[in-house]
PDB file of N, CA and C in Angstrom:
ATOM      1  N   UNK A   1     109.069 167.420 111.100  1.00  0.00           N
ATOM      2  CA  UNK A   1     107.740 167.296 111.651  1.00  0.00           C
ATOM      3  C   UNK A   1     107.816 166.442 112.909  1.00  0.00           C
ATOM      4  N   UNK A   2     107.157 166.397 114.206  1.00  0.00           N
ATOM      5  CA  UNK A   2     106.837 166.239 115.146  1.00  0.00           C
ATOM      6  C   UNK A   2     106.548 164.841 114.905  1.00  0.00           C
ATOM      7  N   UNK A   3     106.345 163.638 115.969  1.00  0.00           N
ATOM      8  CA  UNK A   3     106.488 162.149 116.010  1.00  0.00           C
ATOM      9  C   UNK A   3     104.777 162.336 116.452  1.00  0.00           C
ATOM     10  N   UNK A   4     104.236 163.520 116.703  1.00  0.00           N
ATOM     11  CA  UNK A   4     103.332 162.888 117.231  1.00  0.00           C
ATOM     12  C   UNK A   4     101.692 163.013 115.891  1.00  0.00           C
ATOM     13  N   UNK A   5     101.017 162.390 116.444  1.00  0.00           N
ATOM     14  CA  UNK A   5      99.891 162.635 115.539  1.00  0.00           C
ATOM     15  C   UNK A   5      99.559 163.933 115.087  1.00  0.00           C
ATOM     16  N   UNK A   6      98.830 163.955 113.761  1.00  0.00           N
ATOM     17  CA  UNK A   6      98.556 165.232 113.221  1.00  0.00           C
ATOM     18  C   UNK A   6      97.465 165.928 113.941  1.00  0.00           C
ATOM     19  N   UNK A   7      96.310 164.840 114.396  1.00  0.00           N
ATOM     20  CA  UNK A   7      95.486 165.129 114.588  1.00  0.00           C
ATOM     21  C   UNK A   7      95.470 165.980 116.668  1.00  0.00           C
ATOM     22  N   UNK A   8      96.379 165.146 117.056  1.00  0.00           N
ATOM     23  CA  UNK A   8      96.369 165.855 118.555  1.00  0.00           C
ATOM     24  C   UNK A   8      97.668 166.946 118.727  1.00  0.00           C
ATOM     25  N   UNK A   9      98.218 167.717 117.259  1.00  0.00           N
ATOM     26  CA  UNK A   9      99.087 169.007 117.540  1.00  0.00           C
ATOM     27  C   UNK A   9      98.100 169.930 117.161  1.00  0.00           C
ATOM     28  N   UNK A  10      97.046 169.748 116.460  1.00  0.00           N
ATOM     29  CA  UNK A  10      95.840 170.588 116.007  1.00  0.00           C
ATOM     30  C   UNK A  10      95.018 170.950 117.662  1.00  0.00           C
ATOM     31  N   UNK A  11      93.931 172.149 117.695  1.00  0.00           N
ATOM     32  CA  UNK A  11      93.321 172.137 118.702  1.00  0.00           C
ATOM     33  C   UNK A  11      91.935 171.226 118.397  1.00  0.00           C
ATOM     34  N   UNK A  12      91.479 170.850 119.544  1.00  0.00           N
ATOM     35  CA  UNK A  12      90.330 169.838 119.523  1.00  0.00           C
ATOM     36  C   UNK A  12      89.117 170.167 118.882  1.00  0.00           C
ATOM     37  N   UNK A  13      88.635 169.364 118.358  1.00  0.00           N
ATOM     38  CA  UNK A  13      87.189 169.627 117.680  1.00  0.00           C
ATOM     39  C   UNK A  13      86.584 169.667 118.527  1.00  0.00           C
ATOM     40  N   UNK A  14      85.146 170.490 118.295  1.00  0.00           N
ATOM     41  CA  UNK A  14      83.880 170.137 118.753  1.00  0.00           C
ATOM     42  C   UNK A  14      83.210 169.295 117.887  1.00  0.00           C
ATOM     43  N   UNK A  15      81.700 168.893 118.681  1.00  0.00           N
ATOM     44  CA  UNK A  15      81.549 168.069 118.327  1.00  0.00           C
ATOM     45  C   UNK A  15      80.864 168.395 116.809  1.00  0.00           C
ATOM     46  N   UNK A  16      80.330 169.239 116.215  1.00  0.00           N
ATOM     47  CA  UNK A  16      80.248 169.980 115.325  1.00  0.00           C
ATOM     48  C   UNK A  16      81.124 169.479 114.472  1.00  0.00           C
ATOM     49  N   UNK A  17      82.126 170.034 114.729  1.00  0.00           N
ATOM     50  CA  UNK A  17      83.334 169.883 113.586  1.00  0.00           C
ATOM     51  C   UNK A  17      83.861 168.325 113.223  1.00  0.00           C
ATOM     52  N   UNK A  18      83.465 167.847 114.546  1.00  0.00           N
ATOM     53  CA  UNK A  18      83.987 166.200 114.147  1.00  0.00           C
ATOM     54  C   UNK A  18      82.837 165.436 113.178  1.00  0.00           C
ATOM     55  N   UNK A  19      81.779 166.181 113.182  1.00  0.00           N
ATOM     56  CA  UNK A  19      80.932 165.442 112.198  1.00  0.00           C
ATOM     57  C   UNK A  19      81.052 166.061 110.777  1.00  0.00           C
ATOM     58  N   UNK A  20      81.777 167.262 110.430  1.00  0.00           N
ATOM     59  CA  UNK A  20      81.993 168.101 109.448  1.00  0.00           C
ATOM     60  C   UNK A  20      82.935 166.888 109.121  1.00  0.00           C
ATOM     61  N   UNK A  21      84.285 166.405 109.937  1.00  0.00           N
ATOM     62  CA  UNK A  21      85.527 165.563 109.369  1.00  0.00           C
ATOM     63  C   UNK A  21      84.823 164.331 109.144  1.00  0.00           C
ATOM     64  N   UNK A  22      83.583 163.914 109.856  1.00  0.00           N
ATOM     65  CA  UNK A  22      83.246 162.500 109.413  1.00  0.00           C
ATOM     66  C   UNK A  22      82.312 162.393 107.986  1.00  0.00           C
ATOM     67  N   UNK A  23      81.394 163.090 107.638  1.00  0.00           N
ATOM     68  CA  UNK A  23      80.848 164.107 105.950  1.00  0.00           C
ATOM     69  C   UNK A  23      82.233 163.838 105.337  1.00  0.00           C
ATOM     70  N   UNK A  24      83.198 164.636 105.794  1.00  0.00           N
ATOM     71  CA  UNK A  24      84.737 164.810 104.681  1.00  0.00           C
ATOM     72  C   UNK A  24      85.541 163.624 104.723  1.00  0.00           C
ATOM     73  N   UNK A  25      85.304 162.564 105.689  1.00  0.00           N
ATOM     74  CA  UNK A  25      86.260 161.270 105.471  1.00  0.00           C
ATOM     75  C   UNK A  25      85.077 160.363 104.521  1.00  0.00           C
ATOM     76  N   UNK A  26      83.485 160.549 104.548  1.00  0.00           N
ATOM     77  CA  UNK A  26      82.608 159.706 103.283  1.00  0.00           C
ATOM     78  C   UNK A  26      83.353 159.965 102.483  1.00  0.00           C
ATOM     79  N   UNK A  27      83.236 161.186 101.855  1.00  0.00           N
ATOM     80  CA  UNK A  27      83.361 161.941 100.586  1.00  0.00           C
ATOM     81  C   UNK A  27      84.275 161.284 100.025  1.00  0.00           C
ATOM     82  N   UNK A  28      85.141 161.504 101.003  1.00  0.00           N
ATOM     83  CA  UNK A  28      87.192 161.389 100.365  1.00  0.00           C
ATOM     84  C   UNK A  28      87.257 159.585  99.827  1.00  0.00           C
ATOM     85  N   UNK A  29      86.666 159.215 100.282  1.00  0.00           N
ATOM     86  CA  UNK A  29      86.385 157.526  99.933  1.00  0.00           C
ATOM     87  C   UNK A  29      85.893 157.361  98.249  1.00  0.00           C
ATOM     88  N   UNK A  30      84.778 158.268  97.830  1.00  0.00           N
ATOM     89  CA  UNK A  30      84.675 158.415  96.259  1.00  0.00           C
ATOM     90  C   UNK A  30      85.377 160.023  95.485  1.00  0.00           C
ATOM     91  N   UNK A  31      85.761 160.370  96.340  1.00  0.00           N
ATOM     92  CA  UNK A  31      86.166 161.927  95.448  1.00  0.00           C
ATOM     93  C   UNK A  31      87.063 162.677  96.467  1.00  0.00           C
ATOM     94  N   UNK A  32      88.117 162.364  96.797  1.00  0.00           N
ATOM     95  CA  UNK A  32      89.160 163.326  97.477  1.00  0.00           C
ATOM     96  C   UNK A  32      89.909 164.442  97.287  1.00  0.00           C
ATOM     97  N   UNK A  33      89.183 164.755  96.261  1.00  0.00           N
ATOM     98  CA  UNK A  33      89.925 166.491  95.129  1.00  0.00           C
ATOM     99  C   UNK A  33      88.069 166.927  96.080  1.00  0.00           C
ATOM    100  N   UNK A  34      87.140 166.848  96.057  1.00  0.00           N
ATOM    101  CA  UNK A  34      86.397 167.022  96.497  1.00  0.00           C
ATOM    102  C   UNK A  34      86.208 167.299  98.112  1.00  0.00           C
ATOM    103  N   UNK A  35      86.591 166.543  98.533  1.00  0.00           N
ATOM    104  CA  UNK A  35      86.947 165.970 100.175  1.00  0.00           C
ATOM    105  C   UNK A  35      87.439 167.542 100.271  1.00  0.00           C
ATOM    106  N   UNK A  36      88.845 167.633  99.806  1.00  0.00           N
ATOM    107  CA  UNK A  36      89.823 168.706  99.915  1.00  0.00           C
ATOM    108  C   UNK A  36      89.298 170.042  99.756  1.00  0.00           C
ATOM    109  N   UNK A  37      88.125 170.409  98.577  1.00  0.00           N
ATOM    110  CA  UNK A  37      87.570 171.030  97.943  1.00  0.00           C
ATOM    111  C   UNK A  37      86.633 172.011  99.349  1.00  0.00           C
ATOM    112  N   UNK A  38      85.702 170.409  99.681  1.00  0.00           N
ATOM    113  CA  UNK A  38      84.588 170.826 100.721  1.00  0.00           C
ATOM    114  C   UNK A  38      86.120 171.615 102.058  1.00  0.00           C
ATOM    115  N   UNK A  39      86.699 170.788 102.436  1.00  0.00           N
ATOM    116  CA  UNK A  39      88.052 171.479 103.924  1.00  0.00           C
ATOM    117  C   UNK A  39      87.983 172.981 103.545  1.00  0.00           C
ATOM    118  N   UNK A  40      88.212 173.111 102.192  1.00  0.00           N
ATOM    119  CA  UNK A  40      88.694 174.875 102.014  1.00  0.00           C
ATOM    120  C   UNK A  40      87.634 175.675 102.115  1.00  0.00           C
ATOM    121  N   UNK A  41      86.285 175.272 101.685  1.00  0.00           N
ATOM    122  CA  UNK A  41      85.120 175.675 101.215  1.00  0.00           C
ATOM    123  C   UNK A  41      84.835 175.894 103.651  1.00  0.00           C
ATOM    124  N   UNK A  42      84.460 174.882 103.804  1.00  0.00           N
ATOM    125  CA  UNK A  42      84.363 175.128 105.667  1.00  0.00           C
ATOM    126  C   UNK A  42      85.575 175.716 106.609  1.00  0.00           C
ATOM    127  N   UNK A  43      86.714 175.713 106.179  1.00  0.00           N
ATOM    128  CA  UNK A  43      87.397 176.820 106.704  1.00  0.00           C
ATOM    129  C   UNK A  43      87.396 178.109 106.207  1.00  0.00           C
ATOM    130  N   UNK A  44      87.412 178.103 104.965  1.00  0.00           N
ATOM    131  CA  UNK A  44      87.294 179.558 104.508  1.00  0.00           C
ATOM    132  C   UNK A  44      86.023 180.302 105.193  1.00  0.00           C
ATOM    133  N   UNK A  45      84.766 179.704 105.705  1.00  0.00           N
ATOM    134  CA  UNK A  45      83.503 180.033 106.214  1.00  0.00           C
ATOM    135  C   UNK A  45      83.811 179.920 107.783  1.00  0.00           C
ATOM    136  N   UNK A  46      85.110 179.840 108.507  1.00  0.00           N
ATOM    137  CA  UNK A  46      85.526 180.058 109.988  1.00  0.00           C
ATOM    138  C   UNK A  46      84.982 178.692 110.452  1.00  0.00           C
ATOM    139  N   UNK A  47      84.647 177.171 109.792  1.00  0.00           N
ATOM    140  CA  UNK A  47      84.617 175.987 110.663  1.00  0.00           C
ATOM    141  C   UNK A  47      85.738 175.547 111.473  1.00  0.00           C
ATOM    142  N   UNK A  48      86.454 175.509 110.989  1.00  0.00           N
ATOM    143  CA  UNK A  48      87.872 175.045 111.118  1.00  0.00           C
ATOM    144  C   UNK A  48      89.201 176.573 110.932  1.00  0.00           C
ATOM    145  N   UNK A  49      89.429 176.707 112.455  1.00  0.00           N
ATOM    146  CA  UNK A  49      91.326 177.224 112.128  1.00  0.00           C
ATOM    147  C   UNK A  49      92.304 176.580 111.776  1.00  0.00           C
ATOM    148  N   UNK A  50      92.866 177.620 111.185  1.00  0.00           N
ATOM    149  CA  UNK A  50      94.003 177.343 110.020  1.00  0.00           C
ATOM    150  C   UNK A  50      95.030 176.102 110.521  1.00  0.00           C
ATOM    151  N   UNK A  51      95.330 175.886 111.719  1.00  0.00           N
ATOM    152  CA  UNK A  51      96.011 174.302 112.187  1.00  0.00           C
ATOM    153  C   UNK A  51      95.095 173.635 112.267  1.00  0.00           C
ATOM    154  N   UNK A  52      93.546 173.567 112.451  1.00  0.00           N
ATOM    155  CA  UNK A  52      92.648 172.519 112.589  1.00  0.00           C
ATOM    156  C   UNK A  52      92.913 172.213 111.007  1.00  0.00           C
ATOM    157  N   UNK A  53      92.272 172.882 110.068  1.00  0.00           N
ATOM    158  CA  UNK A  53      91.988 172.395 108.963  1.00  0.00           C
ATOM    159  C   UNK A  53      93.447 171.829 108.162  1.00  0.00           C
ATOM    160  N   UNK A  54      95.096 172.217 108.660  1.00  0.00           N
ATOM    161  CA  UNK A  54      96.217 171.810 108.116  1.00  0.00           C
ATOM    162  C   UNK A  54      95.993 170.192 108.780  1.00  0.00           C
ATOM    163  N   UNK A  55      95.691 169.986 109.907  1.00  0.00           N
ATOM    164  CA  UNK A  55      95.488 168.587 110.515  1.00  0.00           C
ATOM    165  C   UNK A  55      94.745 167.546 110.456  1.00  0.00           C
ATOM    166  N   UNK A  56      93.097 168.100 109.466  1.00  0.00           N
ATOM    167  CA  UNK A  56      92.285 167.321 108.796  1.00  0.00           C
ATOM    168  C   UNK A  56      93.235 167.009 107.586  1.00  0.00           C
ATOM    169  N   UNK A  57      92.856 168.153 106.624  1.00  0.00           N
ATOM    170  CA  UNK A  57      93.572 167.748 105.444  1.00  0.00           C
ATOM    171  C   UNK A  57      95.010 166.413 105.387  1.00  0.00           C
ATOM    172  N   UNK A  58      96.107 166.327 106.533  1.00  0.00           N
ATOM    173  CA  UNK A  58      96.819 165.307 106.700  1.00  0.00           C
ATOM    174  C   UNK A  58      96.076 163.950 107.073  1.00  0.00           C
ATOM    175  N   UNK A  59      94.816 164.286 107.928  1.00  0.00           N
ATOM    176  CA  UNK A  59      93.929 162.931 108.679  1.00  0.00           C
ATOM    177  C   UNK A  59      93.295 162.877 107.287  1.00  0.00           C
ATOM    178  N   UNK A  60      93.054 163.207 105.960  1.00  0.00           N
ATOM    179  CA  UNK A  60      91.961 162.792 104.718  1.00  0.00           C
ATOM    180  C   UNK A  60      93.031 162.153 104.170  1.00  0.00           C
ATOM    181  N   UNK A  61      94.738 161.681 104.410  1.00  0.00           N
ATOM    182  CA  UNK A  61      95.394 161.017 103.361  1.00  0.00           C
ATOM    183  C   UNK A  61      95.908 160.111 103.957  1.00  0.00           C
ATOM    184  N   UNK A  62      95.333 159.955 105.628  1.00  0.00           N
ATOM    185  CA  UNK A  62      95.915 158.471 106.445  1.00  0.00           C
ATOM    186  C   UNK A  62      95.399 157.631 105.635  1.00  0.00           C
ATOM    187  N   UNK A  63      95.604 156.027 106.127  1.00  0.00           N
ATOM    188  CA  UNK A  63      95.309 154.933 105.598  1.00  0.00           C
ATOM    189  C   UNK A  63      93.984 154.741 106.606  1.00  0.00           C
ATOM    190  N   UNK A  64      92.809 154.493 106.434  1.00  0.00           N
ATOM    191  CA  UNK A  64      91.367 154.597 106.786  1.00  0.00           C
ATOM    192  C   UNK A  64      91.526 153.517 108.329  1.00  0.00           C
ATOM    193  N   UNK A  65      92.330 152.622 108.111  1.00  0.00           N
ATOM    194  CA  UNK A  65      92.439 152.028 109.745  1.00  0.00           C
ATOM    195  C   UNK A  65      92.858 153.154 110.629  1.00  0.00           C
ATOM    196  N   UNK A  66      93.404 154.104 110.411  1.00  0.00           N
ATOM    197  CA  UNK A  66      94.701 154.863 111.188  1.00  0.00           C
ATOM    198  C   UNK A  66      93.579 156.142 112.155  1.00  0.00           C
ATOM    199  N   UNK A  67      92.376 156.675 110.761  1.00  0.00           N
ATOM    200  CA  UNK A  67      91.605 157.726 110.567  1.00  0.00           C
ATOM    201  C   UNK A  67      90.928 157.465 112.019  1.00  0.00           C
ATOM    202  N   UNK A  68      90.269 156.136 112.427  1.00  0.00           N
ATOM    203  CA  UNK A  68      89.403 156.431 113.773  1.00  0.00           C
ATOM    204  C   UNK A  68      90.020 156.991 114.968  1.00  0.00           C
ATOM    205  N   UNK A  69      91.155 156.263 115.530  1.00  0.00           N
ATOM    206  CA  UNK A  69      91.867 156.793 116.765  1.00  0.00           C
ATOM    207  C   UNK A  69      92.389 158.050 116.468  1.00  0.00           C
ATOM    208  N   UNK A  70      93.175 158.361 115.334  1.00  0.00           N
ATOM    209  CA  UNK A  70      93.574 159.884 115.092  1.00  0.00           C
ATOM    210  C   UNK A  70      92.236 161.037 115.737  1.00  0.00           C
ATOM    211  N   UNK A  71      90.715 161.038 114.931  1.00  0.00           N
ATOM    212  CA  UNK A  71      90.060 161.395 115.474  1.00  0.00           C
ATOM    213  C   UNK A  71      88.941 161.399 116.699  1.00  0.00           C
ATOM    214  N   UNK A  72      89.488 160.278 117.304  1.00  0.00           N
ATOM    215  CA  UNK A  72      88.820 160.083 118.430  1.00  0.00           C
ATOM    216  C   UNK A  72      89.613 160.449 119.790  1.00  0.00           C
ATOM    217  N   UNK A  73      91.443 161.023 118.998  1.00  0.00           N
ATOM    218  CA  UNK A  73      92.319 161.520 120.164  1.00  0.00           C
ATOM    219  C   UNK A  73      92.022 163.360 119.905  1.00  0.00           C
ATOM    220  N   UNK A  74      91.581 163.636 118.936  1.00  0.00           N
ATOM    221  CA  UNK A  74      90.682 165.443 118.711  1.00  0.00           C
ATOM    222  C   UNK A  74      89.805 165.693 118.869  1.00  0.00           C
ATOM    223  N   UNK A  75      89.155 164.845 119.545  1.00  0.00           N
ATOM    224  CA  UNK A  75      87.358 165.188 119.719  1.00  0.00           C
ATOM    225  C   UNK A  75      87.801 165.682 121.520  1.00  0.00           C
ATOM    226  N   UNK A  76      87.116 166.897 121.916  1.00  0.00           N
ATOM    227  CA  UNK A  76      87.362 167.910 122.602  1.00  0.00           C
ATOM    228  C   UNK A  76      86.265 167.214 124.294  1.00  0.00           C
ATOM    229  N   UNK A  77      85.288 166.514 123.644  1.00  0.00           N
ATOM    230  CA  UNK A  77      83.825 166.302 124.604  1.00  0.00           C
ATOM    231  C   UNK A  77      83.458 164.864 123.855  1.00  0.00           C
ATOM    232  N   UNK A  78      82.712 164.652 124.704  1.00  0.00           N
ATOM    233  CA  UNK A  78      82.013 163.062 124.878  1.00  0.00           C
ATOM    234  C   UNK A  78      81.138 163.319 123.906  1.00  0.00           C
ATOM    235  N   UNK A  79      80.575 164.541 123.233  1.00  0.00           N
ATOM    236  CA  UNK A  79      79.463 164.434 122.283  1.00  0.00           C
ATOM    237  C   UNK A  79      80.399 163.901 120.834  1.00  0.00           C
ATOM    238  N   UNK A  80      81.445 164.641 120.745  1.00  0.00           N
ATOM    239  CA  UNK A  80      82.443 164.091 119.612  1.00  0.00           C
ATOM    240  C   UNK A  80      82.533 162.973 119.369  1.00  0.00           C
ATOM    241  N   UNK A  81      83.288 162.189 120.868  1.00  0.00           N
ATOM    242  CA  UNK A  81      83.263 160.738 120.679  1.00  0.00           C
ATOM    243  C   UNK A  81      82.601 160.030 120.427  1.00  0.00           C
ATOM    244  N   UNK A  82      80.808 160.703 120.794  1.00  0.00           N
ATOM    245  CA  UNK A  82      80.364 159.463 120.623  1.00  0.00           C
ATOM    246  C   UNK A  82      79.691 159.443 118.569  1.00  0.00           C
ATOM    247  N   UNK A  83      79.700 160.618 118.060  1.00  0.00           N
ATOM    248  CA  UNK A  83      80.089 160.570 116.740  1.00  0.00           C
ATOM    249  C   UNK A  83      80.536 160.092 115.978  1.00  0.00           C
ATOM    250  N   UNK A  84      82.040 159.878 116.256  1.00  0.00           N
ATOM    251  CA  UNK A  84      83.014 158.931 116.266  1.00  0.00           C
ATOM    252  C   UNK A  84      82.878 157.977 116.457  1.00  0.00           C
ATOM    253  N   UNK A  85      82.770 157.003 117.093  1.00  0.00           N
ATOM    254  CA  UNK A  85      82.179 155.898 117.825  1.00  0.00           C
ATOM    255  C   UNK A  85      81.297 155.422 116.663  1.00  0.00           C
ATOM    256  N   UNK A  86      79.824 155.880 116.807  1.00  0.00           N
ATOM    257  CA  UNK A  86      78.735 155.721 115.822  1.00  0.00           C
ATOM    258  C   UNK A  86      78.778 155.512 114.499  1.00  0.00           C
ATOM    259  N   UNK A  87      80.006 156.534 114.146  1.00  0.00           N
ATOM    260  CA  UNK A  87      79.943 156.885 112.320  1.00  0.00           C
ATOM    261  C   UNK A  87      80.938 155.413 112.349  1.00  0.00           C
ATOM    262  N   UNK A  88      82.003 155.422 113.187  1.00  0.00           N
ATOM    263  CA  UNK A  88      82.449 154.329 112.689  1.00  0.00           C
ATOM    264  C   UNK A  88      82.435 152.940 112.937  1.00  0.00           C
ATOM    265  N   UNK A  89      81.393 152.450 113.675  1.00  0.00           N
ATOM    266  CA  UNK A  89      81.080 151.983 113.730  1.00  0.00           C
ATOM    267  C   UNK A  89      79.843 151.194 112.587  1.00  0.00           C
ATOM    268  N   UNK A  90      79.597 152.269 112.221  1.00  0.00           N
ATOM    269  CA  UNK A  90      78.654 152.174 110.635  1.00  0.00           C
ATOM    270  C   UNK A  90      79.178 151.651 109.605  1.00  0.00           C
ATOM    271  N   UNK A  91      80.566 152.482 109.275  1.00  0.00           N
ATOM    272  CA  UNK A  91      81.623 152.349 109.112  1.00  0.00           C
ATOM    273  C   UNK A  91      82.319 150.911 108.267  1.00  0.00           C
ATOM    274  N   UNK A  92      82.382 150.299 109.925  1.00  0.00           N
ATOM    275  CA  UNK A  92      82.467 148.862 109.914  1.00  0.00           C
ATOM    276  C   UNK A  92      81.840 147.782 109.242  1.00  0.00           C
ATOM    277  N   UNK A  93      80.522 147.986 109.982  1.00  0.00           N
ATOM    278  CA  UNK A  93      79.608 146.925 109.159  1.00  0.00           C
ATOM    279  C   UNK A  93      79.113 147.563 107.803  1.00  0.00           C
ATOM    280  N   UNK A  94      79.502 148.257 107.066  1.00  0.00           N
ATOM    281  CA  UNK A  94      79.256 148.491 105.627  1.00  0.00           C
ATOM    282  C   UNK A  94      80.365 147.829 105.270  1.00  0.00           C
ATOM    283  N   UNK A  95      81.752 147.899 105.737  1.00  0.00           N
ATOM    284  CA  UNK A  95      82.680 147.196 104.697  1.00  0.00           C
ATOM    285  C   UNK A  95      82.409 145.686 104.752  1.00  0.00           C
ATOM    286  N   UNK A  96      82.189 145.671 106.346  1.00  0.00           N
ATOM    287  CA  UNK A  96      81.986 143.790 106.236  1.00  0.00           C
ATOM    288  C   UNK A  96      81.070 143.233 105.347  1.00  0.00           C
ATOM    289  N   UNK A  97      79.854 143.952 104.865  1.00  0.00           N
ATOM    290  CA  UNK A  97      78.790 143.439 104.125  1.00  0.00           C
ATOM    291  C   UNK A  97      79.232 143.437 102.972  1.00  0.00           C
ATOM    292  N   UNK A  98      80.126 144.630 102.829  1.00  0.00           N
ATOM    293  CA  UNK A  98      80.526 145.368 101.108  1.00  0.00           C
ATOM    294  C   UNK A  98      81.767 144.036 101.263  1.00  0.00           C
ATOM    295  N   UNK A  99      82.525 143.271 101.988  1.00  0.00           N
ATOM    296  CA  UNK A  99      83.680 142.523 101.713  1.00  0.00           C
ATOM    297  C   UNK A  99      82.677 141.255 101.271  1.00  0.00           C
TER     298      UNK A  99
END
């Protein structure tokens, strides 16, 4: 396998889809047979091609520090990022409150 991230040998999300992976990185936090469940369930329905969705599924078993930049180097447009940005930023201050 390739040195480089999973997430930037995949083609880029829209911004669509990056909020589909940010729904599937909640999930995977209480139920990741689920997480996995919903990936097959939105590619099988044409969200995600078959290297997008092989490159989520690897980004749902990073270690959750790793998960923001991975997807903030696949977001395709500034509407993605700023998704990204937002969700995790939410993100953040839930764990700090929850620590």
């Amino acid at each position: 396998m390739s040195s480089s991230s999973p997430a930037s040998t995949a083609q880029s999300l829209s911004a669509p889809q990056v909020g589909h992976v940010l729904e599937l990185l909640e999930v995977r936090e209480l139920a990741p047979r689920e997480a996995m469940r919903q990936l097959d369930e939105l590619s099988g329905r044409g969200m995600f091609s078959e290297s997008q969705a092989l490159a989520i599924r690897i980004l749902l078993m990073q270690d959750p520090a790793e998960v923001s930049s991975l997807l903030r180097a696949s977001c395709e447009d500034d509407d993605g990022l700023e998704l990204v940005r937002s969700r995790m930023v939410h993100e953040a201050r839930m764990t700090y409150v929850r620590g």
